[in-house]
C-alpha atoms as a PDB file:
ATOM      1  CA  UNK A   1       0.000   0.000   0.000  1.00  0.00           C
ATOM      2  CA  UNK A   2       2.759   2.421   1.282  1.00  0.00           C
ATOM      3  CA  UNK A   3       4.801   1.546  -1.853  1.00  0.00           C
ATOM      4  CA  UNK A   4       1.744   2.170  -4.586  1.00  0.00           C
ATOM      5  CA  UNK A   5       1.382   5.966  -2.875  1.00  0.00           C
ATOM      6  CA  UNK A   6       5.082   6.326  -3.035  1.00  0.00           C
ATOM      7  CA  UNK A   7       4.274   5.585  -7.047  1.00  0.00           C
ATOM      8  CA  UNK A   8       1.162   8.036  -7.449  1.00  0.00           C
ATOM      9  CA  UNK A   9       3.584  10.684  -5.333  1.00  0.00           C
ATOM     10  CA  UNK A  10       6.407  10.166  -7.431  1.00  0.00           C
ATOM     11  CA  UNK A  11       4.125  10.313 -11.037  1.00  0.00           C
ATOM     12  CA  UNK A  12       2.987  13.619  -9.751  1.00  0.00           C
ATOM     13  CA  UNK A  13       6.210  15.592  -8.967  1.00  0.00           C
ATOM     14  CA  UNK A  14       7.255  14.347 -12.447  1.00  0.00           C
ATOM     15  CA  UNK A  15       4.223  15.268 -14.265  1.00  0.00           C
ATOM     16  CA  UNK A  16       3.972  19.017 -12.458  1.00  0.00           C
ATOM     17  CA  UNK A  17       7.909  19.126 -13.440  1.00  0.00           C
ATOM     18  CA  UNK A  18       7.487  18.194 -16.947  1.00  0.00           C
ATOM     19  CA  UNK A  19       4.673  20.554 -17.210  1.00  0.00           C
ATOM     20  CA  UNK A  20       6.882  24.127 -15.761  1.00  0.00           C
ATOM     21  CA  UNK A  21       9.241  22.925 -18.389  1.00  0.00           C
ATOM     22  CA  UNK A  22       6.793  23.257 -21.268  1.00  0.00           C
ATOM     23  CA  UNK A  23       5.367  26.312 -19.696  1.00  0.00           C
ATOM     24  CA  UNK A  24       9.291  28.204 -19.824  1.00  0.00           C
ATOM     25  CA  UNK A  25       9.691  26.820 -23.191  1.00  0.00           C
ATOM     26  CA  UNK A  26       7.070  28.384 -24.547  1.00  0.00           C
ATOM     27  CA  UNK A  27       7.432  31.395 -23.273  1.00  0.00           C
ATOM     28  CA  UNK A  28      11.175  31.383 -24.790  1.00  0.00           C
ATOM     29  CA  UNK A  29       9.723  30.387 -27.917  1.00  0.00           C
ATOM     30  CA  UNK A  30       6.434  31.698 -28.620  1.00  0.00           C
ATOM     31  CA  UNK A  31       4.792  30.736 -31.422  1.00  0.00           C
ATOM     32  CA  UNK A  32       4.362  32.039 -34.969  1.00  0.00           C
ATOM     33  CA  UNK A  33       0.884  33.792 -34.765  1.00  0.00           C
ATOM     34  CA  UNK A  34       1.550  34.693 -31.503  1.00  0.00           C
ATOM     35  CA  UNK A  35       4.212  37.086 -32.908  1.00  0.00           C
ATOM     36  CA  UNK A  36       4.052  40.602 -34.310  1.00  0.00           C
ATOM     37  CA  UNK A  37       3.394  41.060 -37.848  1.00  0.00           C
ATOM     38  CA  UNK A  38       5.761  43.121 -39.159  1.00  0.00           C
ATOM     39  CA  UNK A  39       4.573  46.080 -41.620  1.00  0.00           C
ATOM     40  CA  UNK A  40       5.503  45.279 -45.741  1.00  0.00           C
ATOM     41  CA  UNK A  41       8.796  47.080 -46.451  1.00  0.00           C
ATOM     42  CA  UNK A  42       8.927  49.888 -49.344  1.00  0.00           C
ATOM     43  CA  UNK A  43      10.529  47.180 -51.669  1.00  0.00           C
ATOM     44  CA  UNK A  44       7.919  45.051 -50.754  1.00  0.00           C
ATOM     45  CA  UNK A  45       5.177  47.742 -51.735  1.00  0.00           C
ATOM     46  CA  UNK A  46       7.512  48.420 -54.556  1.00  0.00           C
ATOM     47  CA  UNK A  47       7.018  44.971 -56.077  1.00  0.00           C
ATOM     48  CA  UNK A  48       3.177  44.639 -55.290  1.00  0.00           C
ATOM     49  CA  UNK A  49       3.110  47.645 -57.781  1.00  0.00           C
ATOM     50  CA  UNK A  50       5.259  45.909 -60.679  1.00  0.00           C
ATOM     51  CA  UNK A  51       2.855  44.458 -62.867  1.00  0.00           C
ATOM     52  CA  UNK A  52       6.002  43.454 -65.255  1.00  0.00           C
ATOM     53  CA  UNK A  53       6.606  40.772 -62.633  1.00  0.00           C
ATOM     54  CA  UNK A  54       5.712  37.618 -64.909  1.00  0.00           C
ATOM     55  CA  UNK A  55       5.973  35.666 -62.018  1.00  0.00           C
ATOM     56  CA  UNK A  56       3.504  37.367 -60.090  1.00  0.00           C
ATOM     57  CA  UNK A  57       1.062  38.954 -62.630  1.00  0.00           C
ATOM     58  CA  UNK A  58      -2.061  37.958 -62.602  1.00  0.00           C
ATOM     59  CA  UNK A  59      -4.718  39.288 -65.595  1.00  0.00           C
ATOM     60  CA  UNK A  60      -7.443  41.678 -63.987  1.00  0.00           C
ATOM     61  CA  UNK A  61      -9.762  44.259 -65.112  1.00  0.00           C
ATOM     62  CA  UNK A  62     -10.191  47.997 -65.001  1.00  0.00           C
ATOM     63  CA  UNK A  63     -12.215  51.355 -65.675  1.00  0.00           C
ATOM     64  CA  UNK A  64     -10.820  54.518 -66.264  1.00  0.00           C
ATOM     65  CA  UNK A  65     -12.531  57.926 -66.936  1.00  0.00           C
ATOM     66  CA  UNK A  66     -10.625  60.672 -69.339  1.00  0.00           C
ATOM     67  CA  UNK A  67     -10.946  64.105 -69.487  1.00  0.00           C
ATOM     68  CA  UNK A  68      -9.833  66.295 -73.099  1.00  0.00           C
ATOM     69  CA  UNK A  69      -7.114  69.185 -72.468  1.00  0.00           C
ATOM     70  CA  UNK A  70      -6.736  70.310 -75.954  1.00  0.00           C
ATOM     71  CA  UNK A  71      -9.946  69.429 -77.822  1.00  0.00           C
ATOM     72  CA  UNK A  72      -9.269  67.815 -81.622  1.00  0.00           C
ATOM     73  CA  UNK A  73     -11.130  71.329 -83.013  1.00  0.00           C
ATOM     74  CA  UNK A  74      -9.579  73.920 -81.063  1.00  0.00           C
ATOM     75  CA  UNK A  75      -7.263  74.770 -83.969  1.00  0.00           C
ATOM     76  CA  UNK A  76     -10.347  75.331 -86.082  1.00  0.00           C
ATOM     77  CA  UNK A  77     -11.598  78.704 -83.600  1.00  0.00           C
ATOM     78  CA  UNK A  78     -14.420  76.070 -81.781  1.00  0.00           C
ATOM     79  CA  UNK A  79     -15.447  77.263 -78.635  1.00  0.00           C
ATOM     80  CA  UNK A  80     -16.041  74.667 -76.273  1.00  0.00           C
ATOM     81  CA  UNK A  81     -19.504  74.133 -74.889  1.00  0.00           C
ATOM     82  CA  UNK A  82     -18.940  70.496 -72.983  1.00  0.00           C
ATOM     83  CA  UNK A  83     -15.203  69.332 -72.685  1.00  0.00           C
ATOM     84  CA  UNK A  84     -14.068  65.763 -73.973  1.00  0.00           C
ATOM     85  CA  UNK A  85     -14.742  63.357 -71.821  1.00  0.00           C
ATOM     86  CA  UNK A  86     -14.489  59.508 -71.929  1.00  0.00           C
ATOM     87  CA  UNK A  87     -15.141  56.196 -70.077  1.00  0.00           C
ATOM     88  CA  UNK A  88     -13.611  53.102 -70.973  1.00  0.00           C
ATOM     89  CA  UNK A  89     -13.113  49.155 -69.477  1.00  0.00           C
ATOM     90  CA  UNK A  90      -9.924  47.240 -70.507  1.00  0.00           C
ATOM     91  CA  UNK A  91      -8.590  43.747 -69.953  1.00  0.00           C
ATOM     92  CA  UNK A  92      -4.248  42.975 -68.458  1.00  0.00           C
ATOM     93  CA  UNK A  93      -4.298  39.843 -70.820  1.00  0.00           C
ATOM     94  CA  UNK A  94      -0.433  39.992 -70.039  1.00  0.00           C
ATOM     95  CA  UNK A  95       2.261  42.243 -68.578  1.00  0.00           C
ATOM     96  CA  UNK A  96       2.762  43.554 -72.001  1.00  0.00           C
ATOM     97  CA  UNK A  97      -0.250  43.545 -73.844  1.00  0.00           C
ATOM     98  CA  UNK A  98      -4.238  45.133 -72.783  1.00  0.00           C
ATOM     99  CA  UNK A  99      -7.707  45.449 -74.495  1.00  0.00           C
ATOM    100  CA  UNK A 100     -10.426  47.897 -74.088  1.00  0.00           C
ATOM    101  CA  UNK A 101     -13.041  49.588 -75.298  1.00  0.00           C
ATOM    102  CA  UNK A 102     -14.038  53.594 -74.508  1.00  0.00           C
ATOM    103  CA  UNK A 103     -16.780  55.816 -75.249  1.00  0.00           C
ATOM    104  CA  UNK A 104     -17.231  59.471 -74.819  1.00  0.00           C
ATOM    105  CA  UNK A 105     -18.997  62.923 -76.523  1.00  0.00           C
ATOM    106  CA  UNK A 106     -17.421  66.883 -76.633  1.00  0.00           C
ATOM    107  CA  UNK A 107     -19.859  69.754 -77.816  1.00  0.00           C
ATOM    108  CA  UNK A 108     -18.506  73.220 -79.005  1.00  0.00           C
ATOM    109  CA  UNK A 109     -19.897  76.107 -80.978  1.00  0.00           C
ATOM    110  CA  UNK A 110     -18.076  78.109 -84.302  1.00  0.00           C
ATOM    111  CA  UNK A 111     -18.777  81.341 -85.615  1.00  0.00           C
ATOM    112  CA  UNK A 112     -18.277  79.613 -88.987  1.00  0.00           C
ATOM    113  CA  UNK A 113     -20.214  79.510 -92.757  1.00  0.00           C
ATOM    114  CA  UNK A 114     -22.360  77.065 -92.432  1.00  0.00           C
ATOM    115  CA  UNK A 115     -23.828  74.019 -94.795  1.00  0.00           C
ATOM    116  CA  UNK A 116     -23.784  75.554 -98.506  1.00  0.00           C
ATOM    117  CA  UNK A 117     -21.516  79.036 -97.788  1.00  0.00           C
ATOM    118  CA  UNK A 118     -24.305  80.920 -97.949  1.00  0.00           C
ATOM    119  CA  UNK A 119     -24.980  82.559 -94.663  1.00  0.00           C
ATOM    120  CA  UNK A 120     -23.032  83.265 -91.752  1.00  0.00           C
ATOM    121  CA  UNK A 121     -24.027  81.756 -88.192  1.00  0.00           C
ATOM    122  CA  UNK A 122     -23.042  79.971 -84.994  1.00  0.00           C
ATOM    123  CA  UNK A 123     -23.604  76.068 -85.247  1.00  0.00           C
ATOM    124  CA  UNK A 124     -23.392  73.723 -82.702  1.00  0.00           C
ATOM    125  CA  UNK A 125     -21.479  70.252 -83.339  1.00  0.00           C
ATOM    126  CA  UNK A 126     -21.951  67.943 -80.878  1.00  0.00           C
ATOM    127  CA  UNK A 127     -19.694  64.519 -81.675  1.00  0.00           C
ATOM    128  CA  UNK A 128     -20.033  61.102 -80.008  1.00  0.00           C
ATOM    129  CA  UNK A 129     -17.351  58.252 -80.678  1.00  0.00           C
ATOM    130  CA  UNK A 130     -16.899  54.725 -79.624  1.00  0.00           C
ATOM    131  CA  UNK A 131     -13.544  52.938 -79.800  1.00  0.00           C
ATOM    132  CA  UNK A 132     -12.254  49.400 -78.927  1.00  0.00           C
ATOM    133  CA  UNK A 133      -8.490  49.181 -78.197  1.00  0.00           C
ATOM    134  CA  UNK A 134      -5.478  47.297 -78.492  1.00  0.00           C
ATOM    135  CA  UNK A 135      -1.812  48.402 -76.608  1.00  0.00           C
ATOM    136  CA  UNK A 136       1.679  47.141 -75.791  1.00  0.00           C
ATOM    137  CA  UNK A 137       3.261  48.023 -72.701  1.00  0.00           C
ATOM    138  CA  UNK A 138       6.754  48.805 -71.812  1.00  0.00           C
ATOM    139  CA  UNK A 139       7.815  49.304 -67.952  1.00  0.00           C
ATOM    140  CA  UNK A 140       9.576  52.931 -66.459  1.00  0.00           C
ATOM    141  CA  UNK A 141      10.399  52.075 -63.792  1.00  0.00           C
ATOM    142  CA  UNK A 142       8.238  49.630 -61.147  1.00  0.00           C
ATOM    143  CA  UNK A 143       5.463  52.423 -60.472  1.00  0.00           C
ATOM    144  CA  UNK A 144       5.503  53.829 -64.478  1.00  0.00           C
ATOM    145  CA  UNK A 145       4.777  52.443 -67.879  1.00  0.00           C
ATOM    146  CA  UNK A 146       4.660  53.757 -71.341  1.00  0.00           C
ATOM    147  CA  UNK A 147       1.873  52.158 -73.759  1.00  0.00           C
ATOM    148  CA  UNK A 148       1.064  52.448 -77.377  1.00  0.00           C
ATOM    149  CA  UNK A 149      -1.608  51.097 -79.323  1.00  0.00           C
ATOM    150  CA  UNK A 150      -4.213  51.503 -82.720  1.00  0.00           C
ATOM    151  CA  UNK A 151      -7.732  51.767 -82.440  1.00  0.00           C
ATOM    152  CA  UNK A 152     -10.874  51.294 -84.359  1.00  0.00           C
ATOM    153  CA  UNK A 153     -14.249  52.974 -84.027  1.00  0.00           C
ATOM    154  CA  UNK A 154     -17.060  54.774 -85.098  1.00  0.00           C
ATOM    155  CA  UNK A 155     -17.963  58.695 -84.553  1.00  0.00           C
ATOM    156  CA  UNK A 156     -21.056  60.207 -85.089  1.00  0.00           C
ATOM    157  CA  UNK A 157     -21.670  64.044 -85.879  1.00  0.00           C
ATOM    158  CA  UNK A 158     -24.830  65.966 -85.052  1.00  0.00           C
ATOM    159  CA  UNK A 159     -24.702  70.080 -86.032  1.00  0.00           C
ATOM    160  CA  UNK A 160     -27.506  72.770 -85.065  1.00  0.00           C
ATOM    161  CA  UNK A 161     -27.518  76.005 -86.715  1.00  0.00           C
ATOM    162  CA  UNK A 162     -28.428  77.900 -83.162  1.00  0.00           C
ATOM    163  CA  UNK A 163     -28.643  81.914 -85.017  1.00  0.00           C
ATOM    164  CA  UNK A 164     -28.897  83.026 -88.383  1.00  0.00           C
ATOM    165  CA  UNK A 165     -26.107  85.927 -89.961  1.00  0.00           C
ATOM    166  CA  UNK A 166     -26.398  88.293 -93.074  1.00  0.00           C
ATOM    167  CA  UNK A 167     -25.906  86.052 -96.114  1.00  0.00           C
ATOM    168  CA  UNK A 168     -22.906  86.576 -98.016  1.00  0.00           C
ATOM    169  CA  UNK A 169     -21.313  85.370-101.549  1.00  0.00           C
ATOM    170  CA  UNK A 170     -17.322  85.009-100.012  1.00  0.00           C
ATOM    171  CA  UNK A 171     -17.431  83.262 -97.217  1.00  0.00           C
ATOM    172  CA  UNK A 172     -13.717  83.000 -95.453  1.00  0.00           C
ATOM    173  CA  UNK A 173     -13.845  79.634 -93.920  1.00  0.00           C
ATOM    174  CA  UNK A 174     -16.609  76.810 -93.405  1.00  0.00           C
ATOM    175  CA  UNK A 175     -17.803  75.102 -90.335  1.00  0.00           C
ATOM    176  CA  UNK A 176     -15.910  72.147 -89.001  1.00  0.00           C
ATOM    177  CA  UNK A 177     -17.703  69.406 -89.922  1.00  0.00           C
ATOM    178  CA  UNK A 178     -16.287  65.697 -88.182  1.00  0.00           C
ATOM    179  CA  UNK A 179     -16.817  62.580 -90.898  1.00  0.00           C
ATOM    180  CA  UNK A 180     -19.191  60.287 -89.803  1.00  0.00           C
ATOM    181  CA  UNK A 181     -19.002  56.216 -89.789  1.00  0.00           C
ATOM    182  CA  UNK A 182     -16.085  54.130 -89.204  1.00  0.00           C
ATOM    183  CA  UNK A 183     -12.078  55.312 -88.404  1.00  0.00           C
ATOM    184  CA  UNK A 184      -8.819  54.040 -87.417  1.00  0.00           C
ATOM    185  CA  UNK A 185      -6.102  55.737 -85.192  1.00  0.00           C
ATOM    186  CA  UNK A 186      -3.400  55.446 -82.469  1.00  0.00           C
ATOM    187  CA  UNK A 187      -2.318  56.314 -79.608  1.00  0.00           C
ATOM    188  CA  UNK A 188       0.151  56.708 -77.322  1.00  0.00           C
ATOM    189  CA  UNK A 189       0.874  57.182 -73.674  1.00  0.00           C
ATOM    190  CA  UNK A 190       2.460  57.107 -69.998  1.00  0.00           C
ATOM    191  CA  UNK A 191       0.798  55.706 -67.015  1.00  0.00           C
ATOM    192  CA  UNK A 192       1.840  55.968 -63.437  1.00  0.00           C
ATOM    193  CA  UNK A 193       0.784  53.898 -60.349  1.00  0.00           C
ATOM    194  CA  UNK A 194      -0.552  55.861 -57.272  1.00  0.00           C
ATOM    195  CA  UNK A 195      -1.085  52.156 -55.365  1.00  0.00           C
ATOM    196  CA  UNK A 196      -2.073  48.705 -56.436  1.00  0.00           C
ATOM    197  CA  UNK A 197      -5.907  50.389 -57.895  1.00  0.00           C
ATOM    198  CA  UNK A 198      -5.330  53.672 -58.539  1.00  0.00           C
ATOM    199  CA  UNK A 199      -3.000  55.195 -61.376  1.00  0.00           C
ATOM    200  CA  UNK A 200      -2.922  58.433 -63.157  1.00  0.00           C
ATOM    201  CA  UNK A 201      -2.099  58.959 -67.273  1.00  0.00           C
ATOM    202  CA  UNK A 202      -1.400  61.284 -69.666  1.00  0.00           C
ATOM    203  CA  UNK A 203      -2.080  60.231 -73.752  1.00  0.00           C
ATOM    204  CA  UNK A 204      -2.104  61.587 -76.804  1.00  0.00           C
ATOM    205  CA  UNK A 205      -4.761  60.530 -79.616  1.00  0.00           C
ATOM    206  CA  UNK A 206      -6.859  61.694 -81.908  1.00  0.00           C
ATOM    207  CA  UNK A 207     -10.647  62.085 -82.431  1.00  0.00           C
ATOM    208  CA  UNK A 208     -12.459  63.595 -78.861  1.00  0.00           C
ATOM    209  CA  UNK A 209      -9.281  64.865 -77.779  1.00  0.00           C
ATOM    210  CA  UNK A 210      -5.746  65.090 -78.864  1.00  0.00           C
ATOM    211  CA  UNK A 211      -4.727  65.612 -75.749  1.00  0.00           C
ATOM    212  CA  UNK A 212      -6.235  63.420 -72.352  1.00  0.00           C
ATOM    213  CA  UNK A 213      -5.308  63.428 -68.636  1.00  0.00           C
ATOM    214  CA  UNK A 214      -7.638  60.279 -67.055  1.00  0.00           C
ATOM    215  CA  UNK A 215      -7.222  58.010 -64.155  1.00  0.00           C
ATOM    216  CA  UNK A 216      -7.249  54.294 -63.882  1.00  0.00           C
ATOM    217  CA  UNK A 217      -9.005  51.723 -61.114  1.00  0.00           C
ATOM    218  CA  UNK A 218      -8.214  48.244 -60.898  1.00  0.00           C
ATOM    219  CA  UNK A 219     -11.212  46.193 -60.342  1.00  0.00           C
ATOM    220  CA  UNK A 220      -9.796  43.054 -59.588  1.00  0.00           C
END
């Protein structure tokens, strides 16, 4: 009897001693997710921002919204009524190459002759175009990229005579006048990353606008 509580004694001292050990262990080595997480470093940011990274790209989406600086038909005296602005959706297929599609409308006004060069007066044009995309990227550094594309589309024109002028035989120049239907062009332009959705850019096309300032979101 005296020897099987000796046992039990002797099974408890170890077990209390075994368990003090764990307990200092642990403390000397606490565990993973019990540690601080330690904030991404700037190169790390850096990176998340490189979509030339083949190894981490993924494709994704995105909208972007442009607005016209220097309308195509300011050389021709147009006032502007309603700047150039645009909204578009694209597709990353690859760190080098994107598709999209855009859409916008300006309106301006002319002092111009109008129609058959008859009479003078001040016409409104008011010009819609639609566009679908195709551009090859090329990194500046890991926050920048330049891009450079064609695109294909279709404008359409609508003009309002809004007042009447004295008729004459010599006109000196004619309204502007956009051609309608179906068009080709290019573009060209620089992009740079504000964070991993937002970027600004800065491109140069023709059509709306020759010259657009926009900004770019990353839906996924």
């Amino acid at each position: 009897m005296i020897r099987h509580i000796f046992t039990l004694a002797l099974i408890f001292v170890t077990t209390l001693s075994l368990s003090a050990q764990v307990t200092t262990t642990s403390k000397e080595f606490p565990s993973r997710s019990s540690q601080p997480r330690t904030k991404l470093s700037k190169k790390a940011k850096e990176r998340k921002l490189d979509v030339f990274n083949t190894r981490r790209f993924k494709s994704f989406l995105y909208a972007e919204a442009n607005y016209g600086v220097m309308g195509s038909f300011s050389k021709d005296e147009a006032y502007t009524v309603a700047a150039p602005v645009s909204l578009g959706l694209g597709y990353r297929i690859s760190p080098t190459w994107s598709v999209g599609v855009r859409a916008g409308q300006s309106v301006y006004n002319s002092d111009m002759y109008y129609y058959d060069r008859t009479f003078e007066t001040r016409a409104e044009t008011r010009l819609q175009i639609a566009t679908a995309n195709v551009n090859a990227h090329f990194p500046l550094g890991l926050r920048g990229e330049a891009y450079g594309g064609f695109a294909a589309g279709y404008q359409n024109t609508d003009i309002t005579a809004l007042e009447d002028g004295p008729k004459t035989d010599q006109p000196d120049r004619t309204v502007v006048r956009p051609q309608e239907g179906f068009f080709f062009t290019g573009q060209i332009g620089a992009r740079y990353s504000l964070s991993s959705a937002f970027s600004i850019q800065g491109e140069l096309t023709s059509g709306l606008s020759t010259l657009n300032v926009g900004i770019r979101y990353r839906l996924r």
